[in-house]
N, C-alpha and C. Protein backbone atom coordinates (compact mmCIF):
# COMPACT_ATOMS: atom_id res chain seq x y z
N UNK A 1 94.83 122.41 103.77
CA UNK A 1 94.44 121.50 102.70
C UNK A 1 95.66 120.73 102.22
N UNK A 2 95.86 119.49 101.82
CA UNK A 2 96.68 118.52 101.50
C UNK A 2 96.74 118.32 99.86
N UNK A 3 98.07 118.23 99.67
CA UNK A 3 98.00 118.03 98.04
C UNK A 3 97.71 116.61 97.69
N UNK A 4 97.52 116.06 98.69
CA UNK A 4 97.71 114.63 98.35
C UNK A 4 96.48 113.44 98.76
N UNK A 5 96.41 112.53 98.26
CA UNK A 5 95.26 111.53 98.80
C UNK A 5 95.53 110.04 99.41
N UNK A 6 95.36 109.10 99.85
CA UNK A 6 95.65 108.07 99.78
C UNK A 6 95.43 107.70 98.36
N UNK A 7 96.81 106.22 98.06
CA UNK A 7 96.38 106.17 96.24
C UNK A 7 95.75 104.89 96.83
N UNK A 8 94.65 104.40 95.65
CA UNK A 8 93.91 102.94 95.47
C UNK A 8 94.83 101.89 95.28
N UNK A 9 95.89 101.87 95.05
CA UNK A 9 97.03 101.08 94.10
C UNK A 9 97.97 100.85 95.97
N UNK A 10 97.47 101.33 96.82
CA UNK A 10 98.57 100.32 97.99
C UNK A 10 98.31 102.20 99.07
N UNK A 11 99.30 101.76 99.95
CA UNK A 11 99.83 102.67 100.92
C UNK A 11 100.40 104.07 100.48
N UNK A 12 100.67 104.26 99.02
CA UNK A 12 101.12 105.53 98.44
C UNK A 12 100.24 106.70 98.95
N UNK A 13 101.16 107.38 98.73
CA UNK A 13 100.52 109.13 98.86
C UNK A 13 100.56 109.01 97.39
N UNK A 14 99.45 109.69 97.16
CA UNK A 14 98.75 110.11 95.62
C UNK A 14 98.43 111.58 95.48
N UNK A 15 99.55 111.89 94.68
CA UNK A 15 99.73 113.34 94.34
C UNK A 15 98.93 113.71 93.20
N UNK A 16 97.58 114.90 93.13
CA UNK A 16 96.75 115.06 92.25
C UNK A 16 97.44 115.26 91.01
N UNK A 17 98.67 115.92 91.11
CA UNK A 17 99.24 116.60 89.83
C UNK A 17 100.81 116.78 89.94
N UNK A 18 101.04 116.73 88.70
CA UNK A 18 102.51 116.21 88.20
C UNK A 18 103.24 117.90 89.18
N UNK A 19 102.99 118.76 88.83
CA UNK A 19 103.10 120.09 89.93
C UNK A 19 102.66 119.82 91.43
N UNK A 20 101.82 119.05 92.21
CA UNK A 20 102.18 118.80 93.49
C UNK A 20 102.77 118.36 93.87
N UNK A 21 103.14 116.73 93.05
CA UNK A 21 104.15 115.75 93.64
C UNK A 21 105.73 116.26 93.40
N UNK A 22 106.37 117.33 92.44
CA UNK A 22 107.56 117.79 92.23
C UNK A 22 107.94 118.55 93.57
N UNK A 23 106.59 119.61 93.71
CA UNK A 23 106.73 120.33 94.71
C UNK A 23 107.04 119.38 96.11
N UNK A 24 106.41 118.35 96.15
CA UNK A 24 106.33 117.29 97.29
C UNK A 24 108.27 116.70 97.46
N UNK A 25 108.52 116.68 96.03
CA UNK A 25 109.69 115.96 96.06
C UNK A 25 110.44 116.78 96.61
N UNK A 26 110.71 118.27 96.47
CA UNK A 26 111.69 119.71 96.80
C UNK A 26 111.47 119.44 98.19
N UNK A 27 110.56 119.34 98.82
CA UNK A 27 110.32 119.65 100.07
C UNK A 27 111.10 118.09 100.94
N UNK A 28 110.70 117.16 100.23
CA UNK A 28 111.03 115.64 100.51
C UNK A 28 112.62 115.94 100.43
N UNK A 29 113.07 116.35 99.47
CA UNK A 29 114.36 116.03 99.52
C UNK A 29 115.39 117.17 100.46
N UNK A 30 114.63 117.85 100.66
CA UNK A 30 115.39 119.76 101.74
C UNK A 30 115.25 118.59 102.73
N UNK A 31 113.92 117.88 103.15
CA UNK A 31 114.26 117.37 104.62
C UNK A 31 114.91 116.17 104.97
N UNK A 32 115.45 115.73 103.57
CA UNK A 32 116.24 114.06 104.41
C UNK A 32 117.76 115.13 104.07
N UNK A 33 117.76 115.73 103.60
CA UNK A 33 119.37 116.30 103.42
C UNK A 33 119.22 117.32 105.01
N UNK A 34 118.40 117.83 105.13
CA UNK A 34 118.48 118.26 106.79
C UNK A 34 119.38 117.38 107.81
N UNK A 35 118.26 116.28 107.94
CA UNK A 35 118.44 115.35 108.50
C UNK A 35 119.65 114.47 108.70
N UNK A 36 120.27 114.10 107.16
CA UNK A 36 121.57 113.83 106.92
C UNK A 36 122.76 114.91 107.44
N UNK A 37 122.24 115.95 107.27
CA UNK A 37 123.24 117.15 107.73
C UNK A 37 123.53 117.28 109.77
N UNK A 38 122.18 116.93 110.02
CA UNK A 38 122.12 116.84 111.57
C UNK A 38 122.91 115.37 112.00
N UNK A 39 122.36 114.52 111.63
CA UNK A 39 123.62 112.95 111.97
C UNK A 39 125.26 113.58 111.37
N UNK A 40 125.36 114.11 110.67
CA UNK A 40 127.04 114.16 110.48
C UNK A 40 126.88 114.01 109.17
N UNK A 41 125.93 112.94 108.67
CA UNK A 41 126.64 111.94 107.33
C UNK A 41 124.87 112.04 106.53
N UNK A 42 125.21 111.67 105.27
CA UNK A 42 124.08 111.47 104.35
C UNK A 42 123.78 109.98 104.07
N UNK A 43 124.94 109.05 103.91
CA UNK A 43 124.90 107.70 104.42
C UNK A 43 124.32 107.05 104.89
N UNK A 44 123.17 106.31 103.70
CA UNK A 44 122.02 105.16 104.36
C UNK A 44 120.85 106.05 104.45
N UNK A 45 120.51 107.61 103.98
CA UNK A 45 119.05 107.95 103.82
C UNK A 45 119.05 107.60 102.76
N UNK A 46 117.17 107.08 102.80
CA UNK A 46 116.76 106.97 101.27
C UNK A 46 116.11 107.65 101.03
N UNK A 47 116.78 108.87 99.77
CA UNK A 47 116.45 109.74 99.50
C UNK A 47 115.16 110.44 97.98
N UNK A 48 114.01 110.71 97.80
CA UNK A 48 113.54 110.26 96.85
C UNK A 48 114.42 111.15 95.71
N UNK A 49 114.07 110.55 94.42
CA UNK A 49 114.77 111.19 93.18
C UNK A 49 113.87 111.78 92.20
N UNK A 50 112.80 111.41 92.01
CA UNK A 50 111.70 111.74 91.23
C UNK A 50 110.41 111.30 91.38
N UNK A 51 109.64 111.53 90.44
CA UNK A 51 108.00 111.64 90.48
C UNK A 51 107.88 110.35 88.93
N UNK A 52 106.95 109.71 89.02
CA UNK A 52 106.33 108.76 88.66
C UNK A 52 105.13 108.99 88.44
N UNK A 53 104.51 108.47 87.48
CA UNK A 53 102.39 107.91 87.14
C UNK A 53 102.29 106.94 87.76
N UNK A 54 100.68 107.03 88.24
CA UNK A 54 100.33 105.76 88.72
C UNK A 54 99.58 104.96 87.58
N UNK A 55 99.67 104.01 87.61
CA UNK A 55 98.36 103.37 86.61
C UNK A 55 97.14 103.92 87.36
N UNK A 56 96.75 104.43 88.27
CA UNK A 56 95.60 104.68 88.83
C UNK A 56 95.54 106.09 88.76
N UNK A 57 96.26 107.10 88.14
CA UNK A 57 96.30 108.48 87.84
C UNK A 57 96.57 109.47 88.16
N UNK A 58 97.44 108.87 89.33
CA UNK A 58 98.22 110.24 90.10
C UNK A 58 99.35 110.28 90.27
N UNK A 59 100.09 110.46 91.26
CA UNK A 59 101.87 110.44 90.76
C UNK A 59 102.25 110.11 92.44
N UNK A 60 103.51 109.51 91.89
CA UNK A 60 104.09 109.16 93.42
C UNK A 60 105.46 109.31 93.23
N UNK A 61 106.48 109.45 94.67
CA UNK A 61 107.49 110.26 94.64
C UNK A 61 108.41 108.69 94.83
N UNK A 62 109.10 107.99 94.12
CA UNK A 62 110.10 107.39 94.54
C UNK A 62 111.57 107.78 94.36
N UNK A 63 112.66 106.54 95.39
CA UNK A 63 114.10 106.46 95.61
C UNK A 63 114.30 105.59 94.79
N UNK A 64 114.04 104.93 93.73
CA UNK A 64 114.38 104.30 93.04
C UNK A 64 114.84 104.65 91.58
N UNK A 65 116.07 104.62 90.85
CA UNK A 65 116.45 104.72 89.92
C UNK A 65 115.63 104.69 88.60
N UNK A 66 115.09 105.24 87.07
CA UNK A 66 114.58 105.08 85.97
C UNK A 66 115.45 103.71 86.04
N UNK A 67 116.96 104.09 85.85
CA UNK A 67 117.63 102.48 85.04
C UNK A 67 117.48 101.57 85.92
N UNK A 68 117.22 101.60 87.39
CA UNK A 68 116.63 100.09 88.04
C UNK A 68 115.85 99.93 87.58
N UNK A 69 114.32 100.70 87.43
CA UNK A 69 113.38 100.17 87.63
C UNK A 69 112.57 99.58 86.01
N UNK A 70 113.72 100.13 85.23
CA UNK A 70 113.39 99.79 84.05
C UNK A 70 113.80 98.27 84.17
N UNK A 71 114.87 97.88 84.42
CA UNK A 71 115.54 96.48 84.35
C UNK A 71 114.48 95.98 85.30
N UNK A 72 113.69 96.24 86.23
CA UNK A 72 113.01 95.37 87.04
C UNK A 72 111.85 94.95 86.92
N UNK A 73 111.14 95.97 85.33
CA UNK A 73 110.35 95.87 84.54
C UNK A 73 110.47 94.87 83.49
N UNK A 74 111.43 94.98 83.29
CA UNK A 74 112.00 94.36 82.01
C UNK A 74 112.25 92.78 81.99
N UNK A 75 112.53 92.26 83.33
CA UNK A 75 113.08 90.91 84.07
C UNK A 75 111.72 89.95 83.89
């Protein structure tokens, strides 16, 4: 069983609950630091940082900064 759905709001994975998508992120982030660890270097993964709301009611995992995305809100 999948914690997750397609979201209505685009191509996102739509995490039912603020507890799946964290869990989603632990797991998201063990495997790009794997990965980074297997190339040599961590350099140039984009790595996610946190969990987000959707306006459509579920949560999604982005690499994007609070203070970017506030300023990109804000613009």
């Amino acid at each position: 069983m999948t914690n997750w759905k397609q979201c209505e709001c685009g191509v996102k994975r739509d995490f039912m609950s603020r507890s799946n998508a964290e869990k989603a992120l632990g797991k998201a982030q063990a495997k790009r630091g794997r990965r980074g660890d297997a190339q040599g270097t961590r350099r140039g993964l984009r790595i996610e940082h946190r969990v987000y709301s959707c306006e459509f009611g579920g949560f999604h995992l982005t690499a994007e900064s609070r203070s970017s995305y506030e300023a990109r809100v804000a613009a």
